[in-house]
N, C-alpha and C. Protein backbone atom coordinates (compact mmCIF):
# COMPACT_ATOMS: atom_id res chain seq x y z
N UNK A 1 -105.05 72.84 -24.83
CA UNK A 1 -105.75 74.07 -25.17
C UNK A 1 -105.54 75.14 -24.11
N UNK A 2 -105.74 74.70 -22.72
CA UNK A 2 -105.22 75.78 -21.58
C UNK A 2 -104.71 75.05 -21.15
N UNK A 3 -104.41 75.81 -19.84
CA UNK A 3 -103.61 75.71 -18.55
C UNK A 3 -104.28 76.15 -17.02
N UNK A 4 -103.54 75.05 -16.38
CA UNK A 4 -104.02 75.61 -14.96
C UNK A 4 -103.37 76.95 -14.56
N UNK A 5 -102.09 77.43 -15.17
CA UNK A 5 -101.66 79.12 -15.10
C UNK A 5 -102.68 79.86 -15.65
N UNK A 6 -103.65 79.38 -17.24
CA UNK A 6 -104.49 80.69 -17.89
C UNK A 6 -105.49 80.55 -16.62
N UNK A 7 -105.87 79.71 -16.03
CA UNK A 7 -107.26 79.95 -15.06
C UNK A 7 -106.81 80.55 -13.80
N UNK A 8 -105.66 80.33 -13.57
CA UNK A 8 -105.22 81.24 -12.21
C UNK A 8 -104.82 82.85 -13.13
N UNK A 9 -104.25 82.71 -13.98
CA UNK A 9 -104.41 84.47 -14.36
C UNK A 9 -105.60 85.06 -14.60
N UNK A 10 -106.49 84.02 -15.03
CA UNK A 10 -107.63 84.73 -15.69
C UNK A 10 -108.55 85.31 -14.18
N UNK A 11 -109.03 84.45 -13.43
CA UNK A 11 -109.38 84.16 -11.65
C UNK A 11 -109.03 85.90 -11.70
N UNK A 12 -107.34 85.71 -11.31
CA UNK A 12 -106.81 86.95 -10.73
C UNK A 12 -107.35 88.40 -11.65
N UNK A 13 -107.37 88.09 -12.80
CA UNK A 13 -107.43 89.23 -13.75
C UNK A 13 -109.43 89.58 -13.53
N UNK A 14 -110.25 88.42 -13.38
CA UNK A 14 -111.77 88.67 -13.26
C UNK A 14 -112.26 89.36 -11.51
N UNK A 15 -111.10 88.90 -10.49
CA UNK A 15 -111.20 89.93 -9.55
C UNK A 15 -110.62 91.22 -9.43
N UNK A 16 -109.65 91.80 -10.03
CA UNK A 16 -109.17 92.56 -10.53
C UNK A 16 -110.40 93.40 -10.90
N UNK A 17 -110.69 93.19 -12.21
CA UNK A 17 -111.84 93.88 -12.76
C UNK A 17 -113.05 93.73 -12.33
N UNK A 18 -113.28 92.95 -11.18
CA UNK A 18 -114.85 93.26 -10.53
C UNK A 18 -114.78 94.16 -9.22
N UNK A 19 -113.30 94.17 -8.87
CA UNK A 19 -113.27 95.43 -8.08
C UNK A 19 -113.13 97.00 -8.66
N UNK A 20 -112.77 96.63 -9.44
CA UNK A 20 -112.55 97.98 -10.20
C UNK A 20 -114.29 98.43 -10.38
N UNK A 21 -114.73 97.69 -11.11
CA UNK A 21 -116.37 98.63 -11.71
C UNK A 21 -116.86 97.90 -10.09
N UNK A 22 -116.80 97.60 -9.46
CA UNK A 22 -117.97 97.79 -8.17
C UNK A 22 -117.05 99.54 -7.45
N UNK A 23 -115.98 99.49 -7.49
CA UNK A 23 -115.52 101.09 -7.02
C UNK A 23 -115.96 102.19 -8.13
N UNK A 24 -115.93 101.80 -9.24
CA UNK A 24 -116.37 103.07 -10.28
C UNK A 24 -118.23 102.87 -10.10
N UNK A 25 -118.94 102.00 -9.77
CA UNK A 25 -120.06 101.83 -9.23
C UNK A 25 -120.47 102.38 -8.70
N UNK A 26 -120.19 102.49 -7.51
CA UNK A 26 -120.02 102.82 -6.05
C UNK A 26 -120.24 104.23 -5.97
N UNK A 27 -119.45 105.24 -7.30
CA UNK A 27 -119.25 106.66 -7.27
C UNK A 27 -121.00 106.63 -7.73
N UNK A 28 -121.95 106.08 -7.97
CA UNK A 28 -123.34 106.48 -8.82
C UNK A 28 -124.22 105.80 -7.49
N UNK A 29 -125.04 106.67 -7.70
CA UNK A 29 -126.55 106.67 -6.78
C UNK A 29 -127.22 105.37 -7.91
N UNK A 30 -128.23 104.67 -6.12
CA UNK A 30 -128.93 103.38 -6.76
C UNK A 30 -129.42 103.60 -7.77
N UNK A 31 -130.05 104.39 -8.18
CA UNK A 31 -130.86 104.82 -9.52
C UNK A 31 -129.70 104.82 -10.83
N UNK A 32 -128.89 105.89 -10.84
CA UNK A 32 -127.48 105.65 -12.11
C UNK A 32 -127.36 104.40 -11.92
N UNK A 33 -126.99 103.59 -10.96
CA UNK A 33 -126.83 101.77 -11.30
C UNK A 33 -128.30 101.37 -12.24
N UNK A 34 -129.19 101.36 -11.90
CA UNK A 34 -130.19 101.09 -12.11
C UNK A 34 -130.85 101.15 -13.30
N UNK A 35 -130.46 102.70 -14.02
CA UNK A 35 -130.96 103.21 -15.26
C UNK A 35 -130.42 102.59 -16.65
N UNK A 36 -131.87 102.43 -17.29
CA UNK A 36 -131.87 101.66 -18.73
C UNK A 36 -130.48 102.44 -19.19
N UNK A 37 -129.40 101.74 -19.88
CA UNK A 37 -128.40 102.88 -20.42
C UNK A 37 -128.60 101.72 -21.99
N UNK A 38 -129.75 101.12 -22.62
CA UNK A 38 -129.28 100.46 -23.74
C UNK A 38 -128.62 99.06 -24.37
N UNK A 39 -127.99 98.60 -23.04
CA UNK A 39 -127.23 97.27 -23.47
C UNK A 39 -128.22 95.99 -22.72
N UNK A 40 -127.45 95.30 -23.23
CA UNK A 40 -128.38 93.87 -23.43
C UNK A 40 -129.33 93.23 -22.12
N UNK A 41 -128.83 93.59 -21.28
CA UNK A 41 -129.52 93.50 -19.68
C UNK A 41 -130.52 95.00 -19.25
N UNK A 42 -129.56 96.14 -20.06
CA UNK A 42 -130.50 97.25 -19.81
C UNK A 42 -129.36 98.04 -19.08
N UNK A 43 -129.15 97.74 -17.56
CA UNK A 43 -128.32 98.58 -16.76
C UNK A 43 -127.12 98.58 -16.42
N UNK A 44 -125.98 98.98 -15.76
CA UNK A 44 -125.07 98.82 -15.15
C UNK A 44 -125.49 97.43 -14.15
N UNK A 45 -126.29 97.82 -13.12
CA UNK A 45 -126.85 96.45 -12.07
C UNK A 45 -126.88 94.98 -12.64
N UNK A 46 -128.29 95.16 -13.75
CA UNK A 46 -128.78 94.05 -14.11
C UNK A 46 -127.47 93.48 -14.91
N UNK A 47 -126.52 94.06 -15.59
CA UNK A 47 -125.44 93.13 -16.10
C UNK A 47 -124.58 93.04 -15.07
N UNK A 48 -124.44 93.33 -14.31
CA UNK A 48 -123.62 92.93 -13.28
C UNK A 48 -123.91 91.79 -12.07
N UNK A 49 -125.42 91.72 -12.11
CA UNK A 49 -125.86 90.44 -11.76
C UNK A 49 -125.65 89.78 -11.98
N UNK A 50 -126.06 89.80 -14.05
CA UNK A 50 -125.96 88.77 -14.84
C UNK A 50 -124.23 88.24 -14.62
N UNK A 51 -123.48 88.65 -14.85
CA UNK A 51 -122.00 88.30 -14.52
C UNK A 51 -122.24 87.24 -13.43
N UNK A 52 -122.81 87.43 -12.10
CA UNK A 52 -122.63 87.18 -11.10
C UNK A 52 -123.34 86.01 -10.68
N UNK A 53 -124.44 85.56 -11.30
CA UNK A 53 -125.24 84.40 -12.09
C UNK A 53 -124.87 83.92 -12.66
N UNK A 54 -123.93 84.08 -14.01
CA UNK A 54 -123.60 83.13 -14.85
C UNK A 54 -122.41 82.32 -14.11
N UNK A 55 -121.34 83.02 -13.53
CA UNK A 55 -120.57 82.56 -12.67
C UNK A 55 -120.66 81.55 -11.77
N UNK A 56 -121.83 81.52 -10.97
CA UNK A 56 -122.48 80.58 -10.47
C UNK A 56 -122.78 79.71 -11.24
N UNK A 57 -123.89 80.14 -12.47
CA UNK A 57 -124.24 78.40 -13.32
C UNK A 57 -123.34 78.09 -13.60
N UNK A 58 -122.14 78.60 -13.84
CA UNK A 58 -120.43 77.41 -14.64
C UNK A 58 -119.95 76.84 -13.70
N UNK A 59 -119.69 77.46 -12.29
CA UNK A 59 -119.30 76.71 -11.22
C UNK A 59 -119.91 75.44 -11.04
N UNK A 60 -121.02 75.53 -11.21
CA UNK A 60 -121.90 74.45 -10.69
C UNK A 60 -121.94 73.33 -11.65
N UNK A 61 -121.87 73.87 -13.40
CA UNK A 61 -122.01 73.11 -14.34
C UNK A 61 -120.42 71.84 -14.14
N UNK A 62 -119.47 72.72 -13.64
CA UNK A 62 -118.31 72.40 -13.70
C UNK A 62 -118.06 71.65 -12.75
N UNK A 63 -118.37 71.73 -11.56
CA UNK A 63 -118.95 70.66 -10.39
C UNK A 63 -119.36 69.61 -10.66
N UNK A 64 -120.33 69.53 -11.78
CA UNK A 64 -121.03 68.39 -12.18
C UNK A 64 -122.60 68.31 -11.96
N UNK A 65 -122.92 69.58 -11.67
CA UNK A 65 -124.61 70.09 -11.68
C UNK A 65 -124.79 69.89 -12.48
N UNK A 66 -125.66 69.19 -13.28
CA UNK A 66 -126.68 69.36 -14.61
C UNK A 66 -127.51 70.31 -14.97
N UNK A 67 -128.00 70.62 -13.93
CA UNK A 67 -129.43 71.94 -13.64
C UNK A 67 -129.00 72.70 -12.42
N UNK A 68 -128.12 73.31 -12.60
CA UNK A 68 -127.92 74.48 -11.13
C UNK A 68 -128.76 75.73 -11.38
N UNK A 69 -129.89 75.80 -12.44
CA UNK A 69 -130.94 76.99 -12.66
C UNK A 69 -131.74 76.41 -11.08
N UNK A 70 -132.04 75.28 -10.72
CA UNK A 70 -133.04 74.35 -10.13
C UNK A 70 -132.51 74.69 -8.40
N UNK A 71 -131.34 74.99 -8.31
CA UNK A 71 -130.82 75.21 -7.33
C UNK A 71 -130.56 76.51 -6.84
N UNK A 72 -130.14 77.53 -7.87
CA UNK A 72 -129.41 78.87 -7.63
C UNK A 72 -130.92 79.87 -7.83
N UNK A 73 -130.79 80.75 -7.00
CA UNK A 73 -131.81 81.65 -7.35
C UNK A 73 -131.39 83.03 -7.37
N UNK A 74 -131.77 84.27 -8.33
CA UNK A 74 -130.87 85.55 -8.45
C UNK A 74 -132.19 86.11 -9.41
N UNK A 75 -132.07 87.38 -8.94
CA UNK A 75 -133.41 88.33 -10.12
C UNK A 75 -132.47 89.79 -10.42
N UNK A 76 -132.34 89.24 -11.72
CA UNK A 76 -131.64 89.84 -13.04
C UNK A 76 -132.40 91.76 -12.63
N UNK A 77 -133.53 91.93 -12.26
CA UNK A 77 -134.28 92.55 -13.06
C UNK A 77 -134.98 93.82 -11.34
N UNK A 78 -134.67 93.16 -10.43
CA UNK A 78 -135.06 93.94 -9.67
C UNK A 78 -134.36 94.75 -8.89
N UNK A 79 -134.58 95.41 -8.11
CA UNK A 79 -133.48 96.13 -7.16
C UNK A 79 -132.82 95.71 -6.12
N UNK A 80 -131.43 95.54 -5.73
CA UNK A 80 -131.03 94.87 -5.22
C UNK A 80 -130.07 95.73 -3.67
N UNK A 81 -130.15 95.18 -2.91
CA UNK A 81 -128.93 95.95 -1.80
C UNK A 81 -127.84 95.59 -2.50
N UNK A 82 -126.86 97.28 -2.43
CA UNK A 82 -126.10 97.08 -3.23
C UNK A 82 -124.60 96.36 -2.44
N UNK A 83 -124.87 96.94 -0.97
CA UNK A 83 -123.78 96.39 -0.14
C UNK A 83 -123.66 94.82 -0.33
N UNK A 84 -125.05 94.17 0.23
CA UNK A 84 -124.93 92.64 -0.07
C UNK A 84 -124.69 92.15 -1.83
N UNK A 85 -124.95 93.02 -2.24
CA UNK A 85 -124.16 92.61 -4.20
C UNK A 85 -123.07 92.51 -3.98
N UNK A 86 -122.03 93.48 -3.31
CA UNK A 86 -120.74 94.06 -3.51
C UNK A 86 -120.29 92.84 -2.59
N UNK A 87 -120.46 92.11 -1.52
CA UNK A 87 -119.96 90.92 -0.58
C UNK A 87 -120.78 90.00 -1.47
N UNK A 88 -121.89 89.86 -2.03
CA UNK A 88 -121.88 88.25 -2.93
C UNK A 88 -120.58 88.28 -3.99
N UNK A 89 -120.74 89.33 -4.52
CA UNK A 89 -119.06 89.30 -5.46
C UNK A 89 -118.11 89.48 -5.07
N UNK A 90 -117.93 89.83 -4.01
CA UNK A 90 -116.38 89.11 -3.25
C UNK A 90 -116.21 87.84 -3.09
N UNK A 91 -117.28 87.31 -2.68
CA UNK A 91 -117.54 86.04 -2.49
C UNK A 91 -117.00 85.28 -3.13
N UNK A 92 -118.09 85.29 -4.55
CA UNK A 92 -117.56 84.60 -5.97
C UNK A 92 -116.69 84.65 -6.43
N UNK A 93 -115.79 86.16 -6.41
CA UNK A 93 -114.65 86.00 -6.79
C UNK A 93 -113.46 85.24 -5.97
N UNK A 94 -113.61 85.36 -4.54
CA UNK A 94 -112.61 84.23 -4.05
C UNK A 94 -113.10 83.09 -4.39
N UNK A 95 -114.46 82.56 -4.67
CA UNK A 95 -114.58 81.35 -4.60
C UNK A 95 -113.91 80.64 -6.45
N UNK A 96 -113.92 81.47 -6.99
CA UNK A 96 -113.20 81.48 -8.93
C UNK A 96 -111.89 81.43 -8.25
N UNK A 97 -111.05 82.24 -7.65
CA UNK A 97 -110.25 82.28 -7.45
C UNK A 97 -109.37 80.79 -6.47
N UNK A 98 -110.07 80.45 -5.96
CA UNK A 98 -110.13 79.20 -5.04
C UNK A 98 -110.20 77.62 -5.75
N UNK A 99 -110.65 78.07 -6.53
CA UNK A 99 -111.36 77.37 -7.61
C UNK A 99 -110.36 76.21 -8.83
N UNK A 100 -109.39 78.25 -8.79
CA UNK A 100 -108.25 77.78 -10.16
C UNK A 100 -107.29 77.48 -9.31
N UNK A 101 -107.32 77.47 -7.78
CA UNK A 101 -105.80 77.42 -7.11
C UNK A 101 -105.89 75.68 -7.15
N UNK A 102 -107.04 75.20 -7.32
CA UNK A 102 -107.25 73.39 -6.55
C UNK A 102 -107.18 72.81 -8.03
N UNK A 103 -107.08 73.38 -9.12
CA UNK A 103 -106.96 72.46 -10.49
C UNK A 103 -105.97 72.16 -10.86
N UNK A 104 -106.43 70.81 -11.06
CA UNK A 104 -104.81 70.14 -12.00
C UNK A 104 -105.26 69.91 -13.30
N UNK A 105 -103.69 69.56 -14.21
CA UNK A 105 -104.28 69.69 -15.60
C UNK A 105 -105.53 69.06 -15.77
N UNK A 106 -105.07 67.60 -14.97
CA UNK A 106 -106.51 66.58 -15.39
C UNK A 106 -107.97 67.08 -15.53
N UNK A 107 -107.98 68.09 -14.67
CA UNK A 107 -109.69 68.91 -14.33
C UNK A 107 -109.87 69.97 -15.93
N UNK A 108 -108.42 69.54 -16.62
CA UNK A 108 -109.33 70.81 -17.76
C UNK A 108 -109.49 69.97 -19.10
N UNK A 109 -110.14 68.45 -18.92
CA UNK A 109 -110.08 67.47 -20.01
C UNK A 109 -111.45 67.00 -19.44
N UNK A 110 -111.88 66.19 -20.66
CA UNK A 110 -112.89 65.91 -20.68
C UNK A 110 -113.95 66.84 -21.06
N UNK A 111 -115.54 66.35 -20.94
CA UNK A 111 -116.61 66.91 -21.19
C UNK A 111 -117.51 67.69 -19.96
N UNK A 112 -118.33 68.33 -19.84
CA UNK A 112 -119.10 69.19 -18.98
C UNK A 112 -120.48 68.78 -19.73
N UNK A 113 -121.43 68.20 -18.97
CA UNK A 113 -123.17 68.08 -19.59
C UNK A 113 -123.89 69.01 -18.66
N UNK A 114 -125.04 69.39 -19.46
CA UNK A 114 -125.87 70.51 -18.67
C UNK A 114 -127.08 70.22 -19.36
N UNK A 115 -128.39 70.67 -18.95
CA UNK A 115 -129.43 71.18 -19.64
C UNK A 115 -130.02 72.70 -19.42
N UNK A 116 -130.29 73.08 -20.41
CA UNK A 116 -130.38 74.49 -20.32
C UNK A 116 -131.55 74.55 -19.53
N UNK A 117 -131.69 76.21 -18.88
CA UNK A 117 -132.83 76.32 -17.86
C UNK A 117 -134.47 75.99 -19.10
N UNK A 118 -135.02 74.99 -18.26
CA UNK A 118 -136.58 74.51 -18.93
C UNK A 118 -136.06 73.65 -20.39
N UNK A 119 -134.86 73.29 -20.39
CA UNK A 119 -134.49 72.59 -21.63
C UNK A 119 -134.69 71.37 -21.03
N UNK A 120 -135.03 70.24 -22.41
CA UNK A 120 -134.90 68.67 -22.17
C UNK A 120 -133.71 68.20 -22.30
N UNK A 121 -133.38 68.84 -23.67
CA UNK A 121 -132.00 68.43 -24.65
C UNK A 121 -130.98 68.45 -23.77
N UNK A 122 -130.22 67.42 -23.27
CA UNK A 122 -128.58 67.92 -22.77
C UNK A 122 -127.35 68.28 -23.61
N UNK A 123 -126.58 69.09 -22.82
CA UNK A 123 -125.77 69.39 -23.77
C UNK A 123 -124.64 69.49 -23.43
N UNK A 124 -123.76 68.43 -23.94
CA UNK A 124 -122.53 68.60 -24.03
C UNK A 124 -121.12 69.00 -24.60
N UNK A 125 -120.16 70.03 -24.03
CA UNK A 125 -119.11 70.59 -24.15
C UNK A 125 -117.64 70.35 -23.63
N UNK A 126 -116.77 70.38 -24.72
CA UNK A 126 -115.31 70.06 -23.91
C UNK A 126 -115.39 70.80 -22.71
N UNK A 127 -114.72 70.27 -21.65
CA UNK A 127 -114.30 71.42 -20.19
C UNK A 127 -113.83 72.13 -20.42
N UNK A 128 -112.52 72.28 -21.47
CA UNK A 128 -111.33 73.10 -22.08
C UNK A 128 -112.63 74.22 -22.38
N UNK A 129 -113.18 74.39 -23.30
CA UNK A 129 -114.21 75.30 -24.13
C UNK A 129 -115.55 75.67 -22.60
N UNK A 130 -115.78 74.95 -21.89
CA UNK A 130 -116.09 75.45 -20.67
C UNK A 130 -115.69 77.07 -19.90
N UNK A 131 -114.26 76.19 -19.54
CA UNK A 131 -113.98 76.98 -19.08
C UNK A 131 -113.79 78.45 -19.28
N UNK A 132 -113.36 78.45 -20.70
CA UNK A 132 -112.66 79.34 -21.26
C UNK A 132 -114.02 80.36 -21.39
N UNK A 133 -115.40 79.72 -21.95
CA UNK A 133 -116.48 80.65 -21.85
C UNK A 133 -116.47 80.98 -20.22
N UNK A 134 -116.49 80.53 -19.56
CA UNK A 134 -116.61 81.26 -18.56
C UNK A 134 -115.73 82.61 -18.07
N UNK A 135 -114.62 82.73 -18.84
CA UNK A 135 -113.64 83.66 -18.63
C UNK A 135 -114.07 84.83 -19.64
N UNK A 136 -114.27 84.13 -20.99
CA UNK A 136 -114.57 85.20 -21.58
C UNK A 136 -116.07 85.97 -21.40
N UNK A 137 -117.15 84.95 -21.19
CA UNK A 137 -118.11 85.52 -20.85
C UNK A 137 -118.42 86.72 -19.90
N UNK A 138 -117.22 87.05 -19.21
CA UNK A 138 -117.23 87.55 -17.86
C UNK A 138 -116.72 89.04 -18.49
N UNK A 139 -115.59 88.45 -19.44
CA UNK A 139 -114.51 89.73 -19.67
C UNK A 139 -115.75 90.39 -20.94
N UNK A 140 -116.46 89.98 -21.31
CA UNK A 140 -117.82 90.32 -22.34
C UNK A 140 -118.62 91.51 -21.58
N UNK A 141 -119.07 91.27 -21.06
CA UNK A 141 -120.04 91.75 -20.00
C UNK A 141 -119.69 93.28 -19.18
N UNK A 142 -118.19 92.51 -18.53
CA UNK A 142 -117.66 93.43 -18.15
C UNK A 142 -117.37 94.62 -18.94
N UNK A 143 -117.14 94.48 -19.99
CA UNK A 143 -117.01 95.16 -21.01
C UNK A 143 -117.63 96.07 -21.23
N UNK A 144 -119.06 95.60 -21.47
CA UNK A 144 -120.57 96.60 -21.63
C UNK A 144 -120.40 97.57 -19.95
N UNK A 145 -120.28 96.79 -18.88
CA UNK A 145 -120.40 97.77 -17.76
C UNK A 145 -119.16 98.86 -18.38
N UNK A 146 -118.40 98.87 -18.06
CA UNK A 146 -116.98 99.41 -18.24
C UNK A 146 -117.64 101.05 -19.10
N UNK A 147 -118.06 100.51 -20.75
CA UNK A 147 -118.55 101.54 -21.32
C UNK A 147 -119.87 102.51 -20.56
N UNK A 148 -120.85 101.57 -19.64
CA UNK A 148 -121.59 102.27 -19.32
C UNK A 148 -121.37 103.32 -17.88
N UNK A 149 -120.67 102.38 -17.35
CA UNK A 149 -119.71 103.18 -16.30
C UNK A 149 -118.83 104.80 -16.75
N UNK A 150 -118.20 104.53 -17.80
CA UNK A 150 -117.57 105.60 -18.12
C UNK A 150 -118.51 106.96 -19.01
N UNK A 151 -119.83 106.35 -19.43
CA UNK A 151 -120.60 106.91 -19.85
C UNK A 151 -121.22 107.98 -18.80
N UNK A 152 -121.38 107.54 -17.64
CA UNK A 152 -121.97 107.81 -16.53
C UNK A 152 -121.20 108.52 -15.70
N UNK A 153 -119.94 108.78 -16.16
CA UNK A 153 -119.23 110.19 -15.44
C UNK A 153 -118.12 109.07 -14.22
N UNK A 154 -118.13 107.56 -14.44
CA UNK A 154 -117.50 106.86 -13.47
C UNK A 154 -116.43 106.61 -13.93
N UNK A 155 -115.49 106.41 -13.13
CA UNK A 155 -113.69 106.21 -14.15
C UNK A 155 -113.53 104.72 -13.29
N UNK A 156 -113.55 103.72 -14.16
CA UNK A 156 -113.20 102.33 -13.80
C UNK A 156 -111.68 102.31 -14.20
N UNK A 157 -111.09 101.16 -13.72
CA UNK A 157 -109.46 101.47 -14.18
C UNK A 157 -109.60 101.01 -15.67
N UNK A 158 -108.41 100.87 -15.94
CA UNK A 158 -108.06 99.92 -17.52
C UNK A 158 -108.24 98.54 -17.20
N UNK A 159 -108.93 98.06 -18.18
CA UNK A 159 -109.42 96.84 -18.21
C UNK A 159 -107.68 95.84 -19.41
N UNK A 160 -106.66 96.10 -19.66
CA UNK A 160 -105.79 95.52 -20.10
C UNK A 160 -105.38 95.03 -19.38
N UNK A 161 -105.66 93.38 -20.30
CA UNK A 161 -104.84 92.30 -18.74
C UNK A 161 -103.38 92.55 -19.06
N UNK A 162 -102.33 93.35 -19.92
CA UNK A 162 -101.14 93.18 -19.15
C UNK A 162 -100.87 94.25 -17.84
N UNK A 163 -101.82 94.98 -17.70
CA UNK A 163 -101.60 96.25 -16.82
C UNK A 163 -101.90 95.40 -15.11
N UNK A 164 -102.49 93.94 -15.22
CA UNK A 164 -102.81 93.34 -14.08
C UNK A 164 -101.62 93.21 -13.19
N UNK A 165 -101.82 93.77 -11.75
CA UNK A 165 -100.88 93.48 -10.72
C UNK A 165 -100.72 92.23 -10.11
């Protein structure tokens, strides 16, 4: 279904685009990050957290955490320093990036179990279908910033992964 090449392009292509909208970011005062613009988190920030959270729960799910809600802590919803945002997502992104450099095919077979945050039920998913939400989930999201960014007078680059360097 994949490849250890789609997770090293994808890696490269999700830091790519989280530098891009943290620089088209960057051009807006804490408040423009901040402000309800409509989409599913509300702001530019709060989905950009959310990105930055979910990233974490797949890492962890993918590790072999069951419950990394129990471990990881992040607030979707409040105000955040934006400098220490902008170095936790460097972070994460080398650490995605680090991530796809150490996989062999073998790591993209098999199953991934989790329980959802306050869930009993476990739930299990191919790794293949894992992973791949985790890529797309990201390029989702990003998405909504991207529009709200450009809404907001910010010019993020092109988000087309063949335009990736």
């Amino acid at each position: 279904m994949i490849s250890v090449d789609f997770c090293q392009l994808m890696a490269r292509y999700n830091h790519w685009q989280n530098t891009s909208l943290l620089a088209a970011a960057e051009t807006l005062d804490h408040e423009q990050r901040w402000q309800d613009r409509g989409a599913f988190f509300g702001s530019i920030a709060a989905t950009l957290n959310h990105i930055l959270l979910d990233d974490a729960l797949w890492l962890e799910r993918l590790a072999g955490n069951e419950r990394p809600e129990d471990s990881l802590s992040f607030d979707l919803c409040s105000s955040s320093d934006w400098a220490a945002f902008k170095n936790l997502r460097k972070r994460r992104d080398d650490e995605l990036c680090r991530w796809t450099l150490s996989l062999k095919p073998s790591d993209l077979v098999g199953h991934v179990g989790w329980f959802p945050e306050g869930g009993l039920d476990r739930i299990e998913k191919p790794r293949a279908v894992c992973i791949v939400h985790l890529f797309n989930h990201q390029t989702h999201h990003r998405g909504q910033v991207h529009c709200m960014l450009t809404s907001a007078g910010a010019v993020p680059e092109p988000t087309d992964l063949p335009l990736l360097r």
